[in-house]
Protein backbone atom coordinates (compact mmCIF):
# COMPACT_ATOMS: atom_id res chain seq x y z
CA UNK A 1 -26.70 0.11 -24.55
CA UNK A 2 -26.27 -0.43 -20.85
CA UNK A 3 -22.61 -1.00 -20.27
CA UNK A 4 -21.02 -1.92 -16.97
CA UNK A 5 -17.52 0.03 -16.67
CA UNK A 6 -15.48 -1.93 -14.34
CA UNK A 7 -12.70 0.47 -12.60
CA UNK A 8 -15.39 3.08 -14.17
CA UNK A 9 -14.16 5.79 -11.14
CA UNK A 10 -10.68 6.05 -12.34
CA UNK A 11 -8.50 7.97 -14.99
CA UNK A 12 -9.78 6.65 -18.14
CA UNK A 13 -12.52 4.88 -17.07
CA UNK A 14 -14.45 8.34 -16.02
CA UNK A 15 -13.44 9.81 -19.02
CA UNK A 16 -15.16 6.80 -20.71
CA UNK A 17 -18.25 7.03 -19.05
CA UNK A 18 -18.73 10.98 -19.70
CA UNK A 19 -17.95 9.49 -23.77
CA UNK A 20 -20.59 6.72 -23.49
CA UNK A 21 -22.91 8.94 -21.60
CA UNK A 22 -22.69 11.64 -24.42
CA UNK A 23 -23.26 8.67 -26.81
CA UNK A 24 -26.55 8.06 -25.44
CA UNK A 25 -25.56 5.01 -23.49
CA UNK A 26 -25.81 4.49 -19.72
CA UNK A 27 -22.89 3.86 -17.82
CA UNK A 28 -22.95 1.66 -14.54
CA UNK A 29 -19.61 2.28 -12.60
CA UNK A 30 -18.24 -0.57 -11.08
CA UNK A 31 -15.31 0.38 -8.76
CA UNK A 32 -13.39 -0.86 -5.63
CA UNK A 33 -12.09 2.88 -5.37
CA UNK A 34 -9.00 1.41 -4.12
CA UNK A 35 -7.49 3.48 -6.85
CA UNK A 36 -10.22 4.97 -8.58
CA UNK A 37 -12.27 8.41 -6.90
CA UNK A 38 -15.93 8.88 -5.86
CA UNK A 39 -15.35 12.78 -7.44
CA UNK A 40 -14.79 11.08 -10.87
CA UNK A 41 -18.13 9.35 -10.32
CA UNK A 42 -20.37 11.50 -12.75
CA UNK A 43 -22.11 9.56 -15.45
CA UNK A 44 -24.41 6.76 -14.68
CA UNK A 45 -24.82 4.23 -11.44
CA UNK A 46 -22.44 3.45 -9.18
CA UNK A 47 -21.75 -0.07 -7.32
CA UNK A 48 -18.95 -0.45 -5.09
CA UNK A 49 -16.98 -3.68 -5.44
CA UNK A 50 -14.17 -5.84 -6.47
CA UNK A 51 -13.50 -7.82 -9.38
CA UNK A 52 -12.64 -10.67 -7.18
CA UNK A 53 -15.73 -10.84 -5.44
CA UNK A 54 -18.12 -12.99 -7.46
CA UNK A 55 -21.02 -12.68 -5.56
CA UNK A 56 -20.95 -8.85 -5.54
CA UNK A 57 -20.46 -9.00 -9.21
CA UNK A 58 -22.80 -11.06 -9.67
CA UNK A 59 -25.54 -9.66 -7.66
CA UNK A 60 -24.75 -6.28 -9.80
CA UNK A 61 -24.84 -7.80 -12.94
CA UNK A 62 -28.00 -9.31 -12.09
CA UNK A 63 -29.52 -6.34 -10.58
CA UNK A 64 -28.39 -4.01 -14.32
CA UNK A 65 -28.73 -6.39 -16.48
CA UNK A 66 -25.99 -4.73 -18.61
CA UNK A 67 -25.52 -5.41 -22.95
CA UNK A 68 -21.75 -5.18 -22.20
CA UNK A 69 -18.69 -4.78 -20.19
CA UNK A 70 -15.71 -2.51 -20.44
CA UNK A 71 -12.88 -3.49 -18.07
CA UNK A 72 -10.41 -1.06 -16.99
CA UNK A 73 -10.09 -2.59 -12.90
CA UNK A 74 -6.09 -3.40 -13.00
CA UNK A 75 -3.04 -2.35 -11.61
CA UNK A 76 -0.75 -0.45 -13.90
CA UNK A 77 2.04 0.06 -11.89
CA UNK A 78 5.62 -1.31 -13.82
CA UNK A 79 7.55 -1.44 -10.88
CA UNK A 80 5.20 -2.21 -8.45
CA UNK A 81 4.70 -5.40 -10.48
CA UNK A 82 8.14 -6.27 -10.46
CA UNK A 83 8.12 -5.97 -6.40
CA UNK A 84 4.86 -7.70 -6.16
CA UNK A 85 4.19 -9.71 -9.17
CA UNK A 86 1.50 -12.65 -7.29
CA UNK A 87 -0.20 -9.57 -6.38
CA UNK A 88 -0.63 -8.15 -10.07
CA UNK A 89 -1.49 -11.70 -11.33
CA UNK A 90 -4.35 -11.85 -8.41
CA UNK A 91 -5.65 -8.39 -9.39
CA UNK A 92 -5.52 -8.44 -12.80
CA UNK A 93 -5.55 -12.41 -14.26
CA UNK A 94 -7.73 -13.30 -11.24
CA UNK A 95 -10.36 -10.37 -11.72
CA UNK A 96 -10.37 -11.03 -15.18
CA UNK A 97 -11.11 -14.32 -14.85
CA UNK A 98 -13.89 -13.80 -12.06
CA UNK A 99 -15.12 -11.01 -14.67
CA UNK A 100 -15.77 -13.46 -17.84
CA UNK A 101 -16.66 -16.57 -16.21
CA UNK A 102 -19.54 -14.30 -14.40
CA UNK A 103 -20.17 -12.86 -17.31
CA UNK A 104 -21.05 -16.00 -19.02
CA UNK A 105 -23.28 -16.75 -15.77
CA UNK A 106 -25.21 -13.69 -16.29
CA UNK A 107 -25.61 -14.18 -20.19
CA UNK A 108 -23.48 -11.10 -20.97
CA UNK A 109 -21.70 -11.60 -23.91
CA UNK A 110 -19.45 -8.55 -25.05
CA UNK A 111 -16.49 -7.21 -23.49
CA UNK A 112 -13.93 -4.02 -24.37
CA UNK A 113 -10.40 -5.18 -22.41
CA UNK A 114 -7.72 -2.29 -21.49
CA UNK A 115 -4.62 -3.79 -22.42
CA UNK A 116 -1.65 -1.96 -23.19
CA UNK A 117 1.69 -1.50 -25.24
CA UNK A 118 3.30 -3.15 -22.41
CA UNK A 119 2.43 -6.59 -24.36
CA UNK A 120 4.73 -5.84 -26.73
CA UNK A 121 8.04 -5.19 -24.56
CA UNK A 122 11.09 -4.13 -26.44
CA UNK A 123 10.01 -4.18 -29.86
CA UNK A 124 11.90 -5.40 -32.95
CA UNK A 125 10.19 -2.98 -34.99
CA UNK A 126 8.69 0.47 -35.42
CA UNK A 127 6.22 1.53 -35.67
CA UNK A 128 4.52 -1.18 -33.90
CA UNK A 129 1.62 -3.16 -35.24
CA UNK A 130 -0.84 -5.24 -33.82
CA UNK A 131 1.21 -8.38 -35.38
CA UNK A 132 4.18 -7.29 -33.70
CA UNK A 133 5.80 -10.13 -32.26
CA UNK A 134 4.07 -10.01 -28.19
CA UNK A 135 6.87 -10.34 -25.51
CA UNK A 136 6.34 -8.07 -22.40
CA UNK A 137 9.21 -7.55 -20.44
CA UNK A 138 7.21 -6.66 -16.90
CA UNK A 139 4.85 -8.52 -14.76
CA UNK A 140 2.01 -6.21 -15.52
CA UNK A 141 3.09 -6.24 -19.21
CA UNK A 142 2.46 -10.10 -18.87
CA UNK A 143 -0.73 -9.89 -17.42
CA UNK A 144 -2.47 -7.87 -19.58
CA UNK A 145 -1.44 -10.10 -22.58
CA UNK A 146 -2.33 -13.12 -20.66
CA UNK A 147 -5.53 -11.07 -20.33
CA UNK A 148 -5.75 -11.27 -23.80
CA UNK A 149 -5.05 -14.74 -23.98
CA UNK A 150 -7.98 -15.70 -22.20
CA UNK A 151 -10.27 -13.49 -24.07
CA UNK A 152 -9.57 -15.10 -26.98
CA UNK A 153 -10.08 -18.55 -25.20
CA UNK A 154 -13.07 -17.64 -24.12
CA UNK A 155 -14.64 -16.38 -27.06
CA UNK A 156 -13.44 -19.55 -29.14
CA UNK A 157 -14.88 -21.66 -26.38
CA UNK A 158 -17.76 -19.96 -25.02
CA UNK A 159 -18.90 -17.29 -27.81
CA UNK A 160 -17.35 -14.26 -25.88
CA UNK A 161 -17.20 -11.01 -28.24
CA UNK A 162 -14.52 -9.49 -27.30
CA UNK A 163 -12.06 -6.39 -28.50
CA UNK A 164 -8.66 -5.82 -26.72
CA UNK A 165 -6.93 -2.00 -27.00
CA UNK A 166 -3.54 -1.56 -26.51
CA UNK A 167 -2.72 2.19 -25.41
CA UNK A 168 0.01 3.63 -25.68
CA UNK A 169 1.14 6.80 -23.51
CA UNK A 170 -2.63 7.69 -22.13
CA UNK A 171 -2.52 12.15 -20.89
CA UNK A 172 -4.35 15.00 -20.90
CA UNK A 173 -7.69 16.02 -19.44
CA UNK A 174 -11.41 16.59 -20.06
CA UNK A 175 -11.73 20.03 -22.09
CA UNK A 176 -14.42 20.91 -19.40
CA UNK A 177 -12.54 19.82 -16.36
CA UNK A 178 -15.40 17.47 -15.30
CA UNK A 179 -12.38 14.80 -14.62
CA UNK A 180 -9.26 14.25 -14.87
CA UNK A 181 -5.65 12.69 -13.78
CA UNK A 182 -5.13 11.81 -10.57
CA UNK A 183 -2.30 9.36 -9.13
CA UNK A 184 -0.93 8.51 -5.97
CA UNK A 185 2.01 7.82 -6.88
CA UNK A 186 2.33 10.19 -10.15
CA UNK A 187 4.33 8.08 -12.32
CA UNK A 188 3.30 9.51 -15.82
CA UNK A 189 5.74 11.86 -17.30
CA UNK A 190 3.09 14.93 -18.79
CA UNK A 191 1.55 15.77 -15.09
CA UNK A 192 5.26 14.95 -13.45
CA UNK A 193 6.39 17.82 -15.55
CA UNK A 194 3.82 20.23 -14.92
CA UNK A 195 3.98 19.51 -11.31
CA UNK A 196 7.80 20.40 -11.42
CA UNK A 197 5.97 23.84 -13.65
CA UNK A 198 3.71 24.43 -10.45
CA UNK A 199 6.51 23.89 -8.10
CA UNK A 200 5.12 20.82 -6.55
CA UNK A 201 8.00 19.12 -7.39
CA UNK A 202 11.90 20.57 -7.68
CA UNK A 203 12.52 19.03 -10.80
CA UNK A 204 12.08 16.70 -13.46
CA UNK A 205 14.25 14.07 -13.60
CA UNK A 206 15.23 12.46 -17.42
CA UNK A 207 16.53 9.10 -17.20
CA UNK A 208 18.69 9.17 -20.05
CA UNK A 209 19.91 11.66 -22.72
CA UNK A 210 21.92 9.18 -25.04
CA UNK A 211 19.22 7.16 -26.57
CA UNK A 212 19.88 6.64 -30.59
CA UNK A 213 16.99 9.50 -31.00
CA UNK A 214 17.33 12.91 -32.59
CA UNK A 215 17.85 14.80 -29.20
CA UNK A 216 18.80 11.64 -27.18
CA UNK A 217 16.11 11.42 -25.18
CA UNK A 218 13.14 8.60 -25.34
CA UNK A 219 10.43 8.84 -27.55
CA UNK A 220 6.84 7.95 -27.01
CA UNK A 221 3.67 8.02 -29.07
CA UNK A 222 1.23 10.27 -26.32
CA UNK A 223 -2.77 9.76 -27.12
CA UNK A 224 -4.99 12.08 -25.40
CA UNK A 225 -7.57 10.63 -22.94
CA UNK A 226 -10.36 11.86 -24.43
CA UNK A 227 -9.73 10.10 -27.95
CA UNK A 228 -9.09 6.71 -26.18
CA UNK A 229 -12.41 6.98 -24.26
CA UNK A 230 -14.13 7.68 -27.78
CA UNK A 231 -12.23 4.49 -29.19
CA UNK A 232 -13.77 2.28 -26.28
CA UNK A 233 -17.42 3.64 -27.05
CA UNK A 234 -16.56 3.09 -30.86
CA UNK A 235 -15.33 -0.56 -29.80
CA UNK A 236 -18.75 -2.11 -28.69
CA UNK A 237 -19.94 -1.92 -32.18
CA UNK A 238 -17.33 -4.33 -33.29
CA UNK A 239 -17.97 -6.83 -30.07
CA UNK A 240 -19.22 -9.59 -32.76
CA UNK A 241 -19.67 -13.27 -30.39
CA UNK A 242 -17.29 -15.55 -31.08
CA UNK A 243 -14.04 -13.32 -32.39
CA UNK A 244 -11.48 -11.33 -30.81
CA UNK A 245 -9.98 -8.49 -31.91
CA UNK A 246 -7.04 -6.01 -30.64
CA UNK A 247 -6.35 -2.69 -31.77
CA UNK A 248 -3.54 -0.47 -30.73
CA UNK A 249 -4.63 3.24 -29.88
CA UNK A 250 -1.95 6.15 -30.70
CA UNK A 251 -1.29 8.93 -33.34
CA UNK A 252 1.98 7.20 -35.13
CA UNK A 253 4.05 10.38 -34.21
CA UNK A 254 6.50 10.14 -31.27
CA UNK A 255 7.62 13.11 -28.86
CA UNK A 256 10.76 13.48 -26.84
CA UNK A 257 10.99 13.97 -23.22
CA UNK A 258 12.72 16.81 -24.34
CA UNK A 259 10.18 18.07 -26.36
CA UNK A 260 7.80 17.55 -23.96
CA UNK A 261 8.95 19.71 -21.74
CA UNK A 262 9.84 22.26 -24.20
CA UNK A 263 5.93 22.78 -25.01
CA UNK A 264 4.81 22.70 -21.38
CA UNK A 265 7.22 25.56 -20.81
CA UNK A 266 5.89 27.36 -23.71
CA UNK A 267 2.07 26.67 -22.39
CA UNK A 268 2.66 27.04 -18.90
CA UNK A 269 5.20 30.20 -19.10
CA UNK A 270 6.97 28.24 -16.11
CA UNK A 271 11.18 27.39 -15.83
CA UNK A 272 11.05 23.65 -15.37
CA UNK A 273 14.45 22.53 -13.74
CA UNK A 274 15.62 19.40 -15.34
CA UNK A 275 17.75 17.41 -13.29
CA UNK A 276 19.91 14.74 -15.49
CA UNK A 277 19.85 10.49 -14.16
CA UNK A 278 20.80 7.20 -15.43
CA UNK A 279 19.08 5.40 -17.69
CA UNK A 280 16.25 2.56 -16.00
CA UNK A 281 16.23 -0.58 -17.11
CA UNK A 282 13.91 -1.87 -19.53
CA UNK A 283 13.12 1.68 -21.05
CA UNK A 284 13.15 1.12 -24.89
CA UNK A 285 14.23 4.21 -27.14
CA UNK A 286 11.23 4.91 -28.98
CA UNK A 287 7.58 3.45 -28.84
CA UNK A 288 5.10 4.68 -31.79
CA UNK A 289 1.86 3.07 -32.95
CA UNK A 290 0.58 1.91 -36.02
CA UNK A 291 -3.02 2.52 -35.81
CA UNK A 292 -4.13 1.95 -39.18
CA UNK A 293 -5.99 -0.69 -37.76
CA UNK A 294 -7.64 1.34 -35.42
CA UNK A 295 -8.57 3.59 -37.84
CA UNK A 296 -10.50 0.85 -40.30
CA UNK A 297 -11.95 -1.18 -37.98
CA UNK A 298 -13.07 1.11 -35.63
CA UNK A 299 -13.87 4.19 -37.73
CA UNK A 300 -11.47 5.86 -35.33
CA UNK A 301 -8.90 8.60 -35.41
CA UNK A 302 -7.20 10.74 -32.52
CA UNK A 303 -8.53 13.96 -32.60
CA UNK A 304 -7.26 15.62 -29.56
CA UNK A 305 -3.95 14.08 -29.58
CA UNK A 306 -1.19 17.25 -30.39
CA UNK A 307 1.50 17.52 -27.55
CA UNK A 308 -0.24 21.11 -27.20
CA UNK A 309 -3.75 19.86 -26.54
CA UNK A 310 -2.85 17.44 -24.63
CA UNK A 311 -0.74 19.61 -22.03
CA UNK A 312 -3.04 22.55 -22.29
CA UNK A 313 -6.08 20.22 -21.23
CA UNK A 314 -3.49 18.34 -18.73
CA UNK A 315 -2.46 22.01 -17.08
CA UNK A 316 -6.25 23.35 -17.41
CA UNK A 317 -7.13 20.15 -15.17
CA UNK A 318 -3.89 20.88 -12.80
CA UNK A 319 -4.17 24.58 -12.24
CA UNK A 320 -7.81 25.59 -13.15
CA UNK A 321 -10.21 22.74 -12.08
CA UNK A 322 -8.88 20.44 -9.97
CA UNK A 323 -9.55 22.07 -6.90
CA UNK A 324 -13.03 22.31 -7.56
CA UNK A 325 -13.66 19.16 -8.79
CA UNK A 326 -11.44 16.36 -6.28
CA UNK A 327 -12.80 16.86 -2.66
């Protein structure tokens, strides 16, 4: 298949392209790089543009002639959406939008959507399922499952096959250090700690050691980047016109801040100073997956996904190849 990768140059979007290269697909990257990296450019065609700019979009869907779409062009910043909310809506609602109704102008009819855990906000349950009552508590949280919404519209109404994944805690690195993580601003907690490891950064900060959770500090389910590109690659099969589908994309076990930065001082042989803070708001005590579904619809299963892995790879990336690879 020829698949257009919208946000293609970023974190999981280049790891997704090396995955459907290897697949025997051919990636087109289609990327602003407002956020995203020309390094992480690797795998396929590139075309430079916005979401929000039909006739660019157009032009390049024209031009590839693409089987499919996977959409990762958003902003995924939690409190950057709180301080500029219109500005997530116009990014990520009004790309979207731009996205499918060119689609359907172009007669491409498939489409993998990045969503996120964020649609489910404080959950009344655990582990979470994709039936999970949906009630973000954060602009971007709301956008991605009005993102949703509209898929669903659009294939009821217009024949759209589309397949939503909600991820929960995306880390680690490409085994080979082709690509890897790179924010500005770091906001993820695996390369925060191993930046405090390198000395980058004085500390770590944990906001919050009195959580109802063995050692009191939050727990989150951490999938490894690699495994959620092979779960997009693995979702185009199940792109069938006229249904939508969403599948969350984690292990089912949770790890502790704490523990967290127990194995990256183990892997990294580093003292990483941990400096104590209040709680933030908002910050529920433990988010874990239920991915059965994942795993019968998509014929899917982390493989990659230990704490271990994923900070080795994560540290590999930090230590060993970035350098040579972002220029």
């Amino acid at each position: 298949m020829k698949v257009l990768v919208a946000g293609g140059a970023g974190y999981i979007g280049s790891h997704t392209c090396k995955a459907l290269a290897e697949a025997g697909h051919t990636p087109i990257v289609y990327d602003s790089l407002h956020t995203g990296h020309s390094w992480a450019i690797k795998w396929g065609a590139f075309e430079r543009g916005d979401l929000n700019d039909a006739a660019t979009l157009g032009a390049v869907l024209k031009r590839h002639r693409p089987d499919a779409v996977i959409n990762f062009a958003a902003l995924a910043y939690v409190g950057d959406s709180v301080r500029e909310p219109n500005h997530y809506y116009r990014v990520n609602v009004g790309g979207l939008l731009t996205l499918i109704e060119t689609m359907r102008a172009h007669d491409v009819g498939a489409m993998v959507f990045s969503s996120s855990c964020a649609t489910y906000g404080e959950p009344d349950r655990q582990p979470i399922d994709e039936d999970t009552r949906q009630f973000p508590i954060s602009p971007y949280g709301r956008t991605k499952l009005v993102g949703e919404m509209m898929l669903s519209d659009a294939c009821a109404a217009h024949g759209l096959g589309a397949v939503a994944l909600r991820y929960f805690n995306a880390a680690g690195a490409d085994a080979a250090g082709e690509t890897g993580e790179e924010h500005d601003p770091e906001t993820h907690l695996i390369p925060l700690v191993l930046q405090a490891a390198a000395g980058v950064r004085p500390h770590i900060s944990i906001f919050g050691s009195d959580y109802d959770t063995p050692d009191g500090t939050c727990i989150r389910d951490y999938i490894h980047v690699t495994d959620l590109a092979a779960a997009h690659v693995a979702a185009l099969s199940v792109c069938a016109p006229g249904k939508f589908a969403a599948f969350n994309l984690g292990t089912g076990t949770g790890t502790s801040i704490n523990e967290i930065i127990t194995h990256a001082c183990a892997i990294t042989g580093k003292n990483i100073p941990v400096v104590p803070a209040s709680r933030r708001p908002g910050d529920p005590p433990r988010l874990v997956a239920n991915a059965s579904r994942a795993a019968a619809g998509l014929k899917w299963r982390p493989l990659h996904s230990t704490p271990e892995n994923i900070i080795e790879t994560a540290w590999r990336w930090m230590t060993e190849h970035r350098q040579r690879v972002v220029k």
